[in-house]
C-alpha atoms as a PDB file:
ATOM      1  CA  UNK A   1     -19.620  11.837 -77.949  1.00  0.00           C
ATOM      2  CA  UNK A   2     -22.098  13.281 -75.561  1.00  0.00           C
ATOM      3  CA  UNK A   3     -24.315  10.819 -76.473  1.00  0.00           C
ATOM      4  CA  UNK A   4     -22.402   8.358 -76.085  1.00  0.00           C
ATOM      5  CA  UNK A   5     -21.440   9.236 -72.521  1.00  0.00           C
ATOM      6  CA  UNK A   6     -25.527  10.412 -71.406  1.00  0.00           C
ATOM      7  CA  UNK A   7     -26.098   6.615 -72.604  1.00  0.00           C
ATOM      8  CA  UNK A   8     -23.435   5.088 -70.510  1.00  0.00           C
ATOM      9  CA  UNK A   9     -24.914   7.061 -67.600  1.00  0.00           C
ATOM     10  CA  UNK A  10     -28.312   6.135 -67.799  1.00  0.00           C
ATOM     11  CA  UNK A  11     -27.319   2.305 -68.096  1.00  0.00           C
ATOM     12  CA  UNK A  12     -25.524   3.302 -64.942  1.00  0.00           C
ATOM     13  CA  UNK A  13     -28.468   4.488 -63.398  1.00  0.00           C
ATOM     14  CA  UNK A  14     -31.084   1.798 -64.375  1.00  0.00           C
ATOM     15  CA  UNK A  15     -28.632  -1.199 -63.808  1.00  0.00           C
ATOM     16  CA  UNK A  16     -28.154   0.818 -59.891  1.00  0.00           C
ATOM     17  CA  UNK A  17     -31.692   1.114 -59.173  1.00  0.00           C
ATOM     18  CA  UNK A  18     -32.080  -2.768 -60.452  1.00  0.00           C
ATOM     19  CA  UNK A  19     -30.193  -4.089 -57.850  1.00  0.00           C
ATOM     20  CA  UNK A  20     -30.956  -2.061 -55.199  1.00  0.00           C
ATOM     21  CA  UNK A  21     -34.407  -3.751 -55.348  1.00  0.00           C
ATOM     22  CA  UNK A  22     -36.169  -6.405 -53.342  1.00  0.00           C
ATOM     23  CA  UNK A  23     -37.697  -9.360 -54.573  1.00  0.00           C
ATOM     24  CA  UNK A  24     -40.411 -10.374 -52.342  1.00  0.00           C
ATOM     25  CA  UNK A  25     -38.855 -12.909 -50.912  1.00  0.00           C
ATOM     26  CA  UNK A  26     -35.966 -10.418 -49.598  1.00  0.00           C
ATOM     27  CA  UNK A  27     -38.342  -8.111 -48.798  1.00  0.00           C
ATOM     28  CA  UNK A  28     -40.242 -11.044 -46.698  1.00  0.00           C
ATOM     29  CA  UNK A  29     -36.977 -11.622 -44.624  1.00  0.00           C
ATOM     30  CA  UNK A  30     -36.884  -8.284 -43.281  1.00  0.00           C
ATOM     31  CA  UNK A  31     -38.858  -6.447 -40.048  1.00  0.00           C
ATOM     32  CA  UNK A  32     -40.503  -3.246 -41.128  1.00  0.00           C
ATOM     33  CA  UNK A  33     -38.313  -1.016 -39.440  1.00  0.00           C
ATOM     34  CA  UNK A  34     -35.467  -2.284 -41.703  1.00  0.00           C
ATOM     35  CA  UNK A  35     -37.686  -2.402 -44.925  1.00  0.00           C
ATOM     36  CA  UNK A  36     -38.249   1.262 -43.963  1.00  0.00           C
ATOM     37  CA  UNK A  37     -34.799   2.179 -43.494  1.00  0.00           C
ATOM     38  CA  UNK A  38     -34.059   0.095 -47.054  1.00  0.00           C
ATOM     39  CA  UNK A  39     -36.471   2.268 -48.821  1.00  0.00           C
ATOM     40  CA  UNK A  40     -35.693   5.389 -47.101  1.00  0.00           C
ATOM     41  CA  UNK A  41     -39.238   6.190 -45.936  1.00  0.00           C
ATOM     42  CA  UNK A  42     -40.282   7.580 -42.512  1.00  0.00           C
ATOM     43  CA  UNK A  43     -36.809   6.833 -41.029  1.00  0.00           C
ATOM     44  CA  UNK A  44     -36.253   7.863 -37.150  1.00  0.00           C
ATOM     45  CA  UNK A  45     -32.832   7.196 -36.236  1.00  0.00           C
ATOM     46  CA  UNK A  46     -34.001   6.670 -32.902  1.00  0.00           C
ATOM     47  CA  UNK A  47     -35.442   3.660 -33.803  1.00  0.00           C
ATOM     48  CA  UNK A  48     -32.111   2.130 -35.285  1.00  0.00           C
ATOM     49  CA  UNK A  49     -28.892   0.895 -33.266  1.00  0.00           C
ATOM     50  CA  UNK A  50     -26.069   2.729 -35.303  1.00  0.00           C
ATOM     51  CA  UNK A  51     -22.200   3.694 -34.785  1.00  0.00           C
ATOM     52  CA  UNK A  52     -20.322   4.996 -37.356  1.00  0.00           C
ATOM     53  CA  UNK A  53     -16.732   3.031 -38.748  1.00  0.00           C
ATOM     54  CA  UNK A  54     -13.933   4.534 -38.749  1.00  0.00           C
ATOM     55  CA  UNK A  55     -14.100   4.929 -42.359  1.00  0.00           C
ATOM     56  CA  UNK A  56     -17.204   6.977 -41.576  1.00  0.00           C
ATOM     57  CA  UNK A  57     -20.058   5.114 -43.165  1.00  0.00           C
ATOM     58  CA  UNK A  58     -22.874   4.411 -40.643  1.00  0.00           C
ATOM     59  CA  UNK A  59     -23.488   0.867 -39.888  1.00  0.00           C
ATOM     60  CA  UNK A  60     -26.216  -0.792 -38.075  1.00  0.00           C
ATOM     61  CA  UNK A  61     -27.033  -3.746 -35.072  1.00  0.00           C
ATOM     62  CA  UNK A  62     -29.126  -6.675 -36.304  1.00  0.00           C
ATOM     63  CA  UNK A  63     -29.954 -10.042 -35.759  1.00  0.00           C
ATOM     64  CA  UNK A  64     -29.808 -12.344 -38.065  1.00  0.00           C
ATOM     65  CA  UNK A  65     -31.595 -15.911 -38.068  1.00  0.00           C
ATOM     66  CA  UNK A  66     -29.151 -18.544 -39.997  1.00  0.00           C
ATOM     67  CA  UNK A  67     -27.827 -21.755 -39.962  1.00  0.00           C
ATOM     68  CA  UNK A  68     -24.754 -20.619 -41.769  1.00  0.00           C
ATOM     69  CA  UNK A  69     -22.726 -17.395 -40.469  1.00  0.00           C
ATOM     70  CA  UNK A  70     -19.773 -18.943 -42.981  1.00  0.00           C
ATOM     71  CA  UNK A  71     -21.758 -17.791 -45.532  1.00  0.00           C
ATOM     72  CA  UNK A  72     -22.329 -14.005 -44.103  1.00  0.00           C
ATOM     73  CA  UNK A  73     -18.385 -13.950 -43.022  1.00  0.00           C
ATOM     74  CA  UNK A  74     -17.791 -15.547 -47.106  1.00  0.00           C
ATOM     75  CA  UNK A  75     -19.701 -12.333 -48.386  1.00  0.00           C
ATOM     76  CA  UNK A  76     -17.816 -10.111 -46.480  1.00  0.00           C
ATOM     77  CA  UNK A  77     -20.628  -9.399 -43.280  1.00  0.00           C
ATOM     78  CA  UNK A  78     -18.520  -8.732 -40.343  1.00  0.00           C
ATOM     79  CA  UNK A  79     -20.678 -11.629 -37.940  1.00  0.00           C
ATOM     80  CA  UNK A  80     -19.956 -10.008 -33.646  1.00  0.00           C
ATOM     81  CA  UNK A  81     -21.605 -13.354 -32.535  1.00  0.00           C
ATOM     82  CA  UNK A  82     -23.095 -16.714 -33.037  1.00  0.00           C
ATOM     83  CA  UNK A  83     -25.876 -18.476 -30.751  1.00  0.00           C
ATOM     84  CA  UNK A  84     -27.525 -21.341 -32.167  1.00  0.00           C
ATOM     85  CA  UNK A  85     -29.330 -19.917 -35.548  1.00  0.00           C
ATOM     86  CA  UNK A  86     -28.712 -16.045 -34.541  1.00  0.00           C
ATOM     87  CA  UNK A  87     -26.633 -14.128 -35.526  1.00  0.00           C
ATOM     88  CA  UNK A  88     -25.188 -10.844 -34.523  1.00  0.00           C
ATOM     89  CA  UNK A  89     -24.129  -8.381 -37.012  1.00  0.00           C
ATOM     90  CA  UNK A  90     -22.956  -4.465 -37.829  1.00  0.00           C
ATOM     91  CA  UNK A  91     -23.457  -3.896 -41.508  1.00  0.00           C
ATOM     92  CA  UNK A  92     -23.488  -0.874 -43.598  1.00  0.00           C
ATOM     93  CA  UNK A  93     -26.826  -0.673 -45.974  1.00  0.00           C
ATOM     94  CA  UNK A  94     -25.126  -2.091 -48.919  1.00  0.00           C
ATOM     95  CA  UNK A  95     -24.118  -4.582 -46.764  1.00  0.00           C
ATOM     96  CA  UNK A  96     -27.658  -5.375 -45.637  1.00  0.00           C
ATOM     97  CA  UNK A  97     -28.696  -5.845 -48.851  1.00  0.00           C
ATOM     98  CA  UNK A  98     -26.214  -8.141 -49.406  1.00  0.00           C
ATOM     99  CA  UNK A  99     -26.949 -10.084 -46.696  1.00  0.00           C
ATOM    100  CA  UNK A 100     -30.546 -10.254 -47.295  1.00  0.00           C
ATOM    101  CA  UNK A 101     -29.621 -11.732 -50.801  1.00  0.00           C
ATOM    102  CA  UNK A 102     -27.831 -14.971 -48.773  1.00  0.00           C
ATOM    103  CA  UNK A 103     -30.015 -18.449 -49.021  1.00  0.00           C
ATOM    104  CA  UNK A 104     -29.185 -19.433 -45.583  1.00  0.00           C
ATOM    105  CA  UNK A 105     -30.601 -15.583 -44.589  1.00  0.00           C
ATOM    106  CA  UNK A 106     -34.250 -16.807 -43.558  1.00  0.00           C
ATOM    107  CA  UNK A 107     -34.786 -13.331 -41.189  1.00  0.00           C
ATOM    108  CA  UNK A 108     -33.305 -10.310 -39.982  1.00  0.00           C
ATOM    109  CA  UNK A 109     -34.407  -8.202 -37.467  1.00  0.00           C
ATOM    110  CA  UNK A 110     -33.656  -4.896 -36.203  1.00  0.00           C
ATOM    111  CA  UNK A 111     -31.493  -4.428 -32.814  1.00  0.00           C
ATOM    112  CA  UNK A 112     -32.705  -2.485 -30.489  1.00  0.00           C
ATOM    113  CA  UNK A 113     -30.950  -0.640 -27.466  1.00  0.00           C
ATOM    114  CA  UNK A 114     -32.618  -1.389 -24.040  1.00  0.00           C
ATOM    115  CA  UNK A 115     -32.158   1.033 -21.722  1.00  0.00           C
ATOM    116  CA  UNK A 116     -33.746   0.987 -17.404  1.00  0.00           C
ATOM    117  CA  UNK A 117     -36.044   3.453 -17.007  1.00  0.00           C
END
């Protein structure tokens, strides 16, 4: 039975860390602040517009270039506004990858908060 169960985990774990990868192509789409914050190396949260949901899971401010935010708002991506091909958005992580996975996806960049010095 233990066996059984330790298998079941370890499926778990491999099919988890499968899709949490990249493919080039997604990793192509992203800035390197956000393939940094993907892979959870050399993160400053400084660098990253965040708020937290009421739920509390952290989300973040990017733009998105598209010709489709249908497709984002389809796949559940909460789209704050449209110009043209970019688009706003406040997604969680899982959410980003998500979002990166989307054909009409061809960037996303990081938001930034500007402030006068």
């Amino acid at each position: 039975m233990i066996r059984v169960v330790l298998s079941a985990v370890c499926m778990l774990l491999v099919s988890c860390s499968a899709t949490s990868r990249l493919s080039d192509v997604e990793r192509a789409k992203l800035d390197p602040a956000l393939q940094r914050l993907l892979a959870q190396d050399r993160i400053d949260e400084k660098e990253y517009d965040t708020s937290v949901r009421a739920d509390g899971s952290k989300e973040y401010g990017l733009s998105v270039r598209s010709n489709n935010a249908d497709e984002m708002r389809k796949a559940g991506i909460r789209v704050s506004s449209v110009f043209g091909d970019v688009v706003t958005v406040r997604v969680t992580l899982d959410e980003l990858r998500k979002l990166v996975r989307l054909g009409s996806v061809r960037s996303i960049q990081n938001s930034s908060s500007n402030y006068p010095q």
